[in-house]
Protein backbone atom coordinates (compact mmCIF):
# COMPACT_ATOMS: atom_id res chain seq x y z
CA UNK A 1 140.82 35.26 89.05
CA UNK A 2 139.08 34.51 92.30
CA UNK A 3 137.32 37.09 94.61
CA UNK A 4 139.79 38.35 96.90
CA UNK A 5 138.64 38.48 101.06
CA UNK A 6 137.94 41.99 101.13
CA UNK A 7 135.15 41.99 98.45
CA UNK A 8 133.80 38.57 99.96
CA UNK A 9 133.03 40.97 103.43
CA UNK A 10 131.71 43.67 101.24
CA UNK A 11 129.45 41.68 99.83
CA UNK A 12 128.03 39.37 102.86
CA UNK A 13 127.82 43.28 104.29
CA UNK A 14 126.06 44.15 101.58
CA UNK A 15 123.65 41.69 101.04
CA UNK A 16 123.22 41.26 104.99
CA UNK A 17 122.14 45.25 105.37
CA UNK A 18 119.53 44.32 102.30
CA UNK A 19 118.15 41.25 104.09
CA UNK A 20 117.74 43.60 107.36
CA UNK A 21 115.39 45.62 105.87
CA UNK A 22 113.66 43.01 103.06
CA UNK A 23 110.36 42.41 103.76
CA UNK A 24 110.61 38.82 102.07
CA UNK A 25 113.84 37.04 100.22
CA UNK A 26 113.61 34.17 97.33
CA UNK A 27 115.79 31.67 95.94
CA UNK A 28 115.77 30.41 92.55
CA UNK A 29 117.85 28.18 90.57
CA UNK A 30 119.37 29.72 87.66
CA UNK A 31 121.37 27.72 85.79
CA UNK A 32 121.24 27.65 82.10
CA UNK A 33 120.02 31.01 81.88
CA UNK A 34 122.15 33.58 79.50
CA UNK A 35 123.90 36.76 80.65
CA UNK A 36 121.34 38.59 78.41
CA UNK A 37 118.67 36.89 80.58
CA UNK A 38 119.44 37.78 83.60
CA UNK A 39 120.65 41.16 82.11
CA UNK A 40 116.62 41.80 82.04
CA UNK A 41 115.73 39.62 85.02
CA UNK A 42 117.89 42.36 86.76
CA UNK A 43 116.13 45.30 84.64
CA UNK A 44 112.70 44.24 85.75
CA UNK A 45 113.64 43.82 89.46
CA UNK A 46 115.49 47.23 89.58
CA UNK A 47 112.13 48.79 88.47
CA UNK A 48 109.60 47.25 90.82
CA UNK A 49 112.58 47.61 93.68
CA UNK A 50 113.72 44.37 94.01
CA UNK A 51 117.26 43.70 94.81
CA UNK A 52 118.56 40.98 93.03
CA UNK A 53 122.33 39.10 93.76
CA UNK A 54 123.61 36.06 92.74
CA UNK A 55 126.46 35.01 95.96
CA UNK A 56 128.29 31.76 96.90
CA UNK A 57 125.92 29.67 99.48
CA UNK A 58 128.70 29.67 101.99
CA UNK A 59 128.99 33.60 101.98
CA UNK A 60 124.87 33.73 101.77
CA UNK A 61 124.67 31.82 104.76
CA UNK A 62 127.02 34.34 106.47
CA UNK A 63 124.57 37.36 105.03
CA UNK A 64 121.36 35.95 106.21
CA UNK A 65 122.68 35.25 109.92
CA UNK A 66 121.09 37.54 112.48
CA UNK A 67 118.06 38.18 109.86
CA UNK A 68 114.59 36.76 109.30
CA UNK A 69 115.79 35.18 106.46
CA UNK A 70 118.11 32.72 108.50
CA UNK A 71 115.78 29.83 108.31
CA UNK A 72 116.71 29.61 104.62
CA UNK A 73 120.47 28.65 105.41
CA UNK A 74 119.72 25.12 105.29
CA UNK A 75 118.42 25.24 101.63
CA UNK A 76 121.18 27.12 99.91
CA UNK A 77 122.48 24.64 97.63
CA UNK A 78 123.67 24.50 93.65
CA UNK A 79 123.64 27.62 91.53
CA UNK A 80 121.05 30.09 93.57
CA UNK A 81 120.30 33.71 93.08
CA UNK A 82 118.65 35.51 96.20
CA UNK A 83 115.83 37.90 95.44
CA UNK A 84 114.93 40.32 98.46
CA UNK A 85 111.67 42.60 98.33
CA UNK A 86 112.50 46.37 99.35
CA UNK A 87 108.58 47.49 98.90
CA UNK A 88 106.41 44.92 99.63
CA UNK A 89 106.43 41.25 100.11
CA UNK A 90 105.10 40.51 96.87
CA UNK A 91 107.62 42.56 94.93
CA UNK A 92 110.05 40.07 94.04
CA UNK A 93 107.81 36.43 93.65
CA UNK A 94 105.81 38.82 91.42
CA UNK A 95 108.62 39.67 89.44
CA UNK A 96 110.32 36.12 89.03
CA UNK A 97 106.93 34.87 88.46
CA UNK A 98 106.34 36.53 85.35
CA UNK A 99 110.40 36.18 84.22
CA UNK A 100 109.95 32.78 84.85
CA UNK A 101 106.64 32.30 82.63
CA UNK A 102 109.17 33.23 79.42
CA UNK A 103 112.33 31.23 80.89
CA UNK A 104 111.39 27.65 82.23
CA UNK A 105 115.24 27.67 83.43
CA UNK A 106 114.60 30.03 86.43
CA UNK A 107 113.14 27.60 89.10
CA UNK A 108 112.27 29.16 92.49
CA UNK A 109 113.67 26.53 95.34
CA UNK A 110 112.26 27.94 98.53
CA UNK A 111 110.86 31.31 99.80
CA UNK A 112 110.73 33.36 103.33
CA UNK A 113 108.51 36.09 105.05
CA UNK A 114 108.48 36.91 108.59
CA UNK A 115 111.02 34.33 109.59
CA UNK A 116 109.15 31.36 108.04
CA UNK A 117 110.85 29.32 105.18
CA UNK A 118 107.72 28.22 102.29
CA UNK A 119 108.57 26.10 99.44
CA UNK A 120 109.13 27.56 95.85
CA UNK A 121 105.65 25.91 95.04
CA UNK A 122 104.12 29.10 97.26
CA UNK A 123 105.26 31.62 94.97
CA UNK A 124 101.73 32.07 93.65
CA UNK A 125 100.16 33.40 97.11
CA UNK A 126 102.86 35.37 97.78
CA UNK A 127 103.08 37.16 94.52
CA UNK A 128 99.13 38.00 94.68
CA UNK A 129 99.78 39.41 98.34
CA UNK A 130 99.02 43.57 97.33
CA UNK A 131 101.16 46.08 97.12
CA UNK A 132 100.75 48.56 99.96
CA UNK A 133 98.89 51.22 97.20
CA UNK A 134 95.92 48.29 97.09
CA UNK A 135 96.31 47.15 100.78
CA UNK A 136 95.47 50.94 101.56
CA UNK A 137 92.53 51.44 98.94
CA UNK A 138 90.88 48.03 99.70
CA UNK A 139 91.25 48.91 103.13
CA UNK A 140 89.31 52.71 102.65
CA UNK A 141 86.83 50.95 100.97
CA UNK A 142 86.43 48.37 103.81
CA UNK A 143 86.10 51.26 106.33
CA UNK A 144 83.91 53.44 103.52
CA UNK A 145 81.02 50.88 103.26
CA UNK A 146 79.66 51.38 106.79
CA UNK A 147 79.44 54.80 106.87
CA UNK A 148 78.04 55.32 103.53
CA UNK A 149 75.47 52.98 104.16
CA UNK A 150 74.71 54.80 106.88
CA UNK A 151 74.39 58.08 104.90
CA UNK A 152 72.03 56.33 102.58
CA UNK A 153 69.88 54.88 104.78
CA UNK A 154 69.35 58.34 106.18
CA UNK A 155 68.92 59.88 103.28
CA UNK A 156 65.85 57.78 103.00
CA UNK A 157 64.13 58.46 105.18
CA UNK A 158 63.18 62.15 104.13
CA UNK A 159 62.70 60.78 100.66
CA UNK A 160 60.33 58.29 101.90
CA UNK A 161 58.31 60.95 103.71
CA UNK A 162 58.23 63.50 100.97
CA UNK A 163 57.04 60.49 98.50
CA UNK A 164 54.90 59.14 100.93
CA UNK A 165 52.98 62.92 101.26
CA UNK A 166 52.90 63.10 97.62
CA UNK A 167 50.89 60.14 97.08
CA UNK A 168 48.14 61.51 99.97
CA UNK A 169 48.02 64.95 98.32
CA UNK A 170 47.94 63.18 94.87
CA UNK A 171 44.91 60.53 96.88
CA UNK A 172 42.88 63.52 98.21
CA UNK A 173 42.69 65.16 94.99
């Protein structure tokens, strides 16, 4: 039984309203993959919020049009599943990275961030990219450094003077 036209328009509106707010998108070959496999590929993207859908090309074309995430059009082709970050831009090459470690039948074709289509080869530098909890912290530390060396450095210099006094009393005696 096909897919009637009213659920085709729900679900280019559906995945088109992800895409609008994604901060990056994948797409990876799946075929040959069980349903129990992508039963937990789908797990494992739900919990680092990653929304995962598997959608004709001709109706993913439709979806992307008007997003960032147009520039992929030209590569939908064969069996693809789209894979859209909600949290960070990382979020989803980190989680088909490490799915695809256990299933050499999940092949990432081609990824896009900020309107710029990558090949699926670049998965590795986008899925170290940080979360925004590191960004943040590895940013506080950034700013921290200055300013604590600055504390320190003052700090020394009534240290130095008391130790420096102590040796002349500890000289004149």
């Amino acid at each position: 039984m096909g897919v009637s036209l009213e659920q085709k328009k729900r679900m280019v509106q559906e995945v088109a309203e992800v895409a609008g707010e994604a901060h990056s998108a994948l797409a990876a070959e799946y075929r040959g993959l069980t349903a129990g496999d992508m039963d937990r590929l789908r797990v494992q993207a739900r919990e680092s919020g990653v929304y995962i859908r598997v959608v004709k090309n001709t109706l993913a074309k439709r979806a992307v049009e008007g997003t960032d995430f147009e520039c992929m059009k030209d590569g939908f082709e064969g069996p693809l599943l789209l894979a859209f970050s909600q949290q960070d831009p990382g979020s989803a090459a980190r989680v088909l990275k490490d799915f695809s470690k256990g299933n050499d039948k999940l092949v990432v074709k081609m990824l896009s961030v900020g309107g710029s289509v990558y090949p699926g080869s670049e998965i590795d530098r986008l899925a170290t990219l940080p979360t925004y909890d590191e960004a943040i912290s590895r940013l506080m530390a950034t700013m921290r450094a200055p300013v604590q060396k600055l504390a320190t450095t003052l700090n020394e210099v009534p240290g130095k003077l008391v130790r420096t006094l102590a040796a002349v009393k500890d000289a004149k005696q």
